[in-house]
C-alpha atoms as a PDB file:
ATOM      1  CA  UNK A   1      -8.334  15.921   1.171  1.00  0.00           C
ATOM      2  CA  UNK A   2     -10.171  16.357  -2.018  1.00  0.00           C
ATOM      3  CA  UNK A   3     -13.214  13.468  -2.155  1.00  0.00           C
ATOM      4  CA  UNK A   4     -13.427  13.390  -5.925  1.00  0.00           C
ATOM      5  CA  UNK A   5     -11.400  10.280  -5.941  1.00  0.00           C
ATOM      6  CA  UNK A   6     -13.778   8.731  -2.732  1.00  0.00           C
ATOM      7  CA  UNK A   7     -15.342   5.152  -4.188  1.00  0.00           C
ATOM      8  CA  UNK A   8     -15.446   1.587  -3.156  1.00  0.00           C
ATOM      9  CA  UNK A   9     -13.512   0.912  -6.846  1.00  0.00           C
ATOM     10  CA  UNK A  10     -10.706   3.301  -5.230  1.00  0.00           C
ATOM     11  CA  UNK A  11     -10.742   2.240  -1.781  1.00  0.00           C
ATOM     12  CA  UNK A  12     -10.294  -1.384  -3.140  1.00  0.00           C
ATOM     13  CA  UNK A  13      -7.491  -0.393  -5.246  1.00  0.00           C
ATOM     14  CA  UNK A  14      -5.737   1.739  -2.550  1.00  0.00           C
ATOM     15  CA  UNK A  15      -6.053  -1.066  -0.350  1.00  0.00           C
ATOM     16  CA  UNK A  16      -4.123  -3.744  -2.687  1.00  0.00           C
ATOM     17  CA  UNK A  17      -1.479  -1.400  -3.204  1.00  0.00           C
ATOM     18  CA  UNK A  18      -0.762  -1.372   0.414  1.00  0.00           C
ATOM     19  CA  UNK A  19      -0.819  -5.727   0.234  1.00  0.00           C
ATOM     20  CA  UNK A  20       2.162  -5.220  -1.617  1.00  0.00           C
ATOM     21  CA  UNK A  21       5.205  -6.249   0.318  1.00  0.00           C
ATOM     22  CA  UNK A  22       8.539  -5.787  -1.806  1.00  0.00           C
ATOM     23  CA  UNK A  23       9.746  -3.461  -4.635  1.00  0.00           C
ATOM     24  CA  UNK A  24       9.354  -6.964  -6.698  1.00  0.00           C
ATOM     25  CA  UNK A  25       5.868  -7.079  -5.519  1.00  0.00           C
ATOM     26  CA  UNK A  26       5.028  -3.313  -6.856  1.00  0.00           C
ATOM     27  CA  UNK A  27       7.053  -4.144 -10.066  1.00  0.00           C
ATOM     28  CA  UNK A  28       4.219  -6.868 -10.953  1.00  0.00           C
ATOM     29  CA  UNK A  29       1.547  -5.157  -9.914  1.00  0.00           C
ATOM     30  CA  UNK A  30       2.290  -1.698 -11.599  1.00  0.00           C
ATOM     31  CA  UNK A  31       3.021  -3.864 -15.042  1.00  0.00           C
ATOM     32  CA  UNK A  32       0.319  -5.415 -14.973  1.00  0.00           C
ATOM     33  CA  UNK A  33      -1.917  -2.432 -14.024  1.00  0.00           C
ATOM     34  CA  UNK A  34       0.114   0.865 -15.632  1.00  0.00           C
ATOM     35  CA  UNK A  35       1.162   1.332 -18.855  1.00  0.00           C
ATOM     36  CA  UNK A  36       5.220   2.065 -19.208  1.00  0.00           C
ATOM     37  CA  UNK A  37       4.305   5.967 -19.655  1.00  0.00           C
ATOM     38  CA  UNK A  38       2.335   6.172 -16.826  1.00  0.00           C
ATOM     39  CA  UNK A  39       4.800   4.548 -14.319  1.00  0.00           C
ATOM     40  CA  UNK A  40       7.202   6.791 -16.171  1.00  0.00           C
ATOM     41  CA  UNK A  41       5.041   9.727 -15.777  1.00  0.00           C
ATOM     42  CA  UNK A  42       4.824   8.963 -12.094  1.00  0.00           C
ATOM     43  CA  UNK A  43       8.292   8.255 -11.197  1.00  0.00           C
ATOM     44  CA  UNK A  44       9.227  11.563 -12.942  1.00  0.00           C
ATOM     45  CA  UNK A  45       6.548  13.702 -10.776  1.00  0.00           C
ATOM     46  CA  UNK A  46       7.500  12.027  -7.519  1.00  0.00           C
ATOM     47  CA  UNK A  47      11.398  13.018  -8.980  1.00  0.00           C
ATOM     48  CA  UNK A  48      10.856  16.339  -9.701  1.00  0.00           C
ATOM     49  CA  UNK A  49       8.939  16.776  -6.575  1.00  0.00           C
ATOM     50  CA  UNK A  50      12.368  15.699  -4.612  1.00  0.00           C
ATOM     51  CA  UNK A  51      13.976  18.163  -6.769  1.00  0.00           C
ATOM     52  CA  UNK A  52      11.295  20.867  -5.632  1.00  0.00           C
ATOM     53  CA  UNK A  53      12.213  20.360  -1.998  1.00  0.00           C
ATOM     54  CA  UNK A  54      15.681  20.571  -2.630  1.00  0.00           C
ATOM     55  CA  UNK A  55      15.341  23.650  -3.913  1.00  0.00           C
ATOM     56  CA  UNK A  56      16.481  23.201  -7.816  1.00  0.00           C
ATOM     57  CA  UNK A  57      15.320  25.588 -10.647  1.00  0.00           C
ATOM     58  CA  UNK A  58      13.324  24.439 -12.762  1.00  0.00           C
ATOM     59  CA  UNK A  59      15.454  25.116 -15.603  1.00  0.00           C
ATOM     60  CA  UNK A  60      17.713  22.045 -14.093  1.00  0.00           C
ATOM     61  CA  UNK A  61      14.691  19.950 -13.484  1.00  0.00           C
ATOM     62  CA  UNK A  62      13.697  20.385 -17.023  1.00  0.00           C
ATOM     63  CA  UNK A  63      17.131  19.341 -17.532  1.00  0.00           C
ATOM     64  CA  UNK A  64      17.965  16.650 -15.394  1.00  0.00           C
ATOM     65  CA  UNK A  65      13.850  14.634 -15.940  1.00  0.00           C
ATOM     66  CA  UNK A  66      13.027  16.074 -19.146  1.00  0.00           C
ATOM     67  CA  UNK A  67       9.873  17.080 -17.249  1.00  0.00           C
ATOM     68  CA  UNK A  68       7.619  19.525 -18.851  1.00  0.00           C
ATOM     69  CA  UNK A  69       7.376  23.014 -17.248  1.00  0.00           C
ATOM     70  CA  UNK A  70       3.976  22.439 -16.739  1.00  0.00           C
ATOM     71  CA  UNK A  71       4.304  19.113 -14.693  1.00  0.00           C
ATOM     72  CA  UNK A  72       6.991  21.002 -12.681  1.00  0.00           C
ATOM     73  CA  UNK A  73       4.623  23.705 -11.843  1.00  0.00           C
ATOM     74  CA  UNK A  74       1.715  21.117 -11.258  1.00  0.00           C
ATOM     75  CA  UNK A  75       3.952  19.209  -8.655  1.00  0.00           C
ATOM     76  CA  UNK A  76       4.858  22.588  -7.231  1.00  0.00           C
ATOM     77  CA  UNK A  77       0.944  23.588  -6.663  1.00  0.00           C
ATOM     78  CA  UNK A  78       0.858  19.998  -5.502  1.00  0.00           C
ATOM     79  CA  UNK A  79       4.309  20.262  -2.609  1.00  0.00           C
ATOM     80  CA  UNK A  80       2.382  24.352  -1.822  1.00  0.00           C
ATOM     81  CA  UNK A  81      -1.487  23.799  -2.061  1.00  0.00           C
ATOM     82  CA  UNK A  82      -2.275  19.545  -2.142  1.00  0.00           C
ATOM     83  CA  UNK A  83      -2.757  17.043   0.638  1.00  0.00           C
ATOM     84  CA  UNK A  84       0.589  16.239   0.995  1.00  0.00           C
ATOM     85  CA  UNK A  85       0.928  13.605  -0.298  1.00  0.00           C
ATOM     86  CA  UNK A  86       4.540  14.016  -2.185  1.00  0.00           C
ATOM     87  CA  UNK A  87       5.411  15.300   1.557  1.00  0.00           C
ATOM     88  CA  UNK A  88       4.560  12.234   3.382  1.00  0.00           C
ATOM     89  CA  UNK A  89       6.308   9.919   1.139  1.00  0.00           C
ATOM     90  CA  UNK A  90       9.449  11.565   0.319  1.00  0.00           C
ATOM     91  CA  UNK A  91       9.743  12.220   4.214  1.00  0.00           C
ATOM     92  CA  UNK A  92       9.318   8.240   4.963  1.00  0.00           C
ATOM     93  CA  UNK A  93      11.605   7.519   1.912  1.00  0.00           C
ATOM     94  CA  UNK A  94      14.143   9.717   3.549  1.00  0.00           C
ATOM     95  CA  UNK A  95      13.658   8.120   7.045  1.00  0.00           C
ATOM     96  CA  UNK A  96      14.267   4.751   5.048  1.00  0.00           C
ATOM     97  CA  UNK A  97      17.475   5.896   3.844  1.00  0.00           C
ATOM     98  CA  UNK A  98      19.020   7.720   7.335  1.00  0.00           C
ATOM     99  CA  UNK A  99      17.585   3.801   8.228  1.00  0.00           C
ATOM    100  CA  UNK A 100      14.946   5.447  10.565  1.00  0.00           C
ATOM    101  CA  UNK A 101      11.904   3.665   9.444  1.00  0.00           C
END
């Protein structure tokens, strides 16, 4: 894991996200917090991202998010080269909906 992000300010942040207990919960927070583009900018990398693993061309992700070639390709480096992250929650998300976790 990259520790360019490492603070006390992040930390403290990271750590009230994971107070939140509902979908209701992480509506108020992220309005309050986020602009509309960046919770749409987030919701449409963690998309394409699920689209990635599924194998889809990026012609029909272009398509289907209206994601930018370039974010496709950034989430891509992210799913090959990054921590994992998109990983680990689309594979929890997934275990949610087979009602695993």
């Amino acid at each position: 894991m990259s520790n360019k992000y490492f603070d006390d300010h992040t930390d403290r942040l990271f750590k009230a996200i994971l107070t939140l207990r509902s979908v209701e919960d992480c509506y108020k927070f992220f309005e309050d917090v986020c602009t509309v583009s960046e919770i749409k900018a987030i919701t449409q990398r963690l998309e394409v991202a699920q689209m990635l693993r599924e194998g889809k061309k990026y012609a029909d992700i272009e398509m289907l998010t209206h994601a930018s070639s370039a974010t496709i390709s950034r989430v891509n480096k992210c799913l090959q080269y990054g921590s994992d992250g998109y990983t680990l929650v689309l594979d929890r998300l997934a275990g949610e909906e087979k009602g695993g976790i």
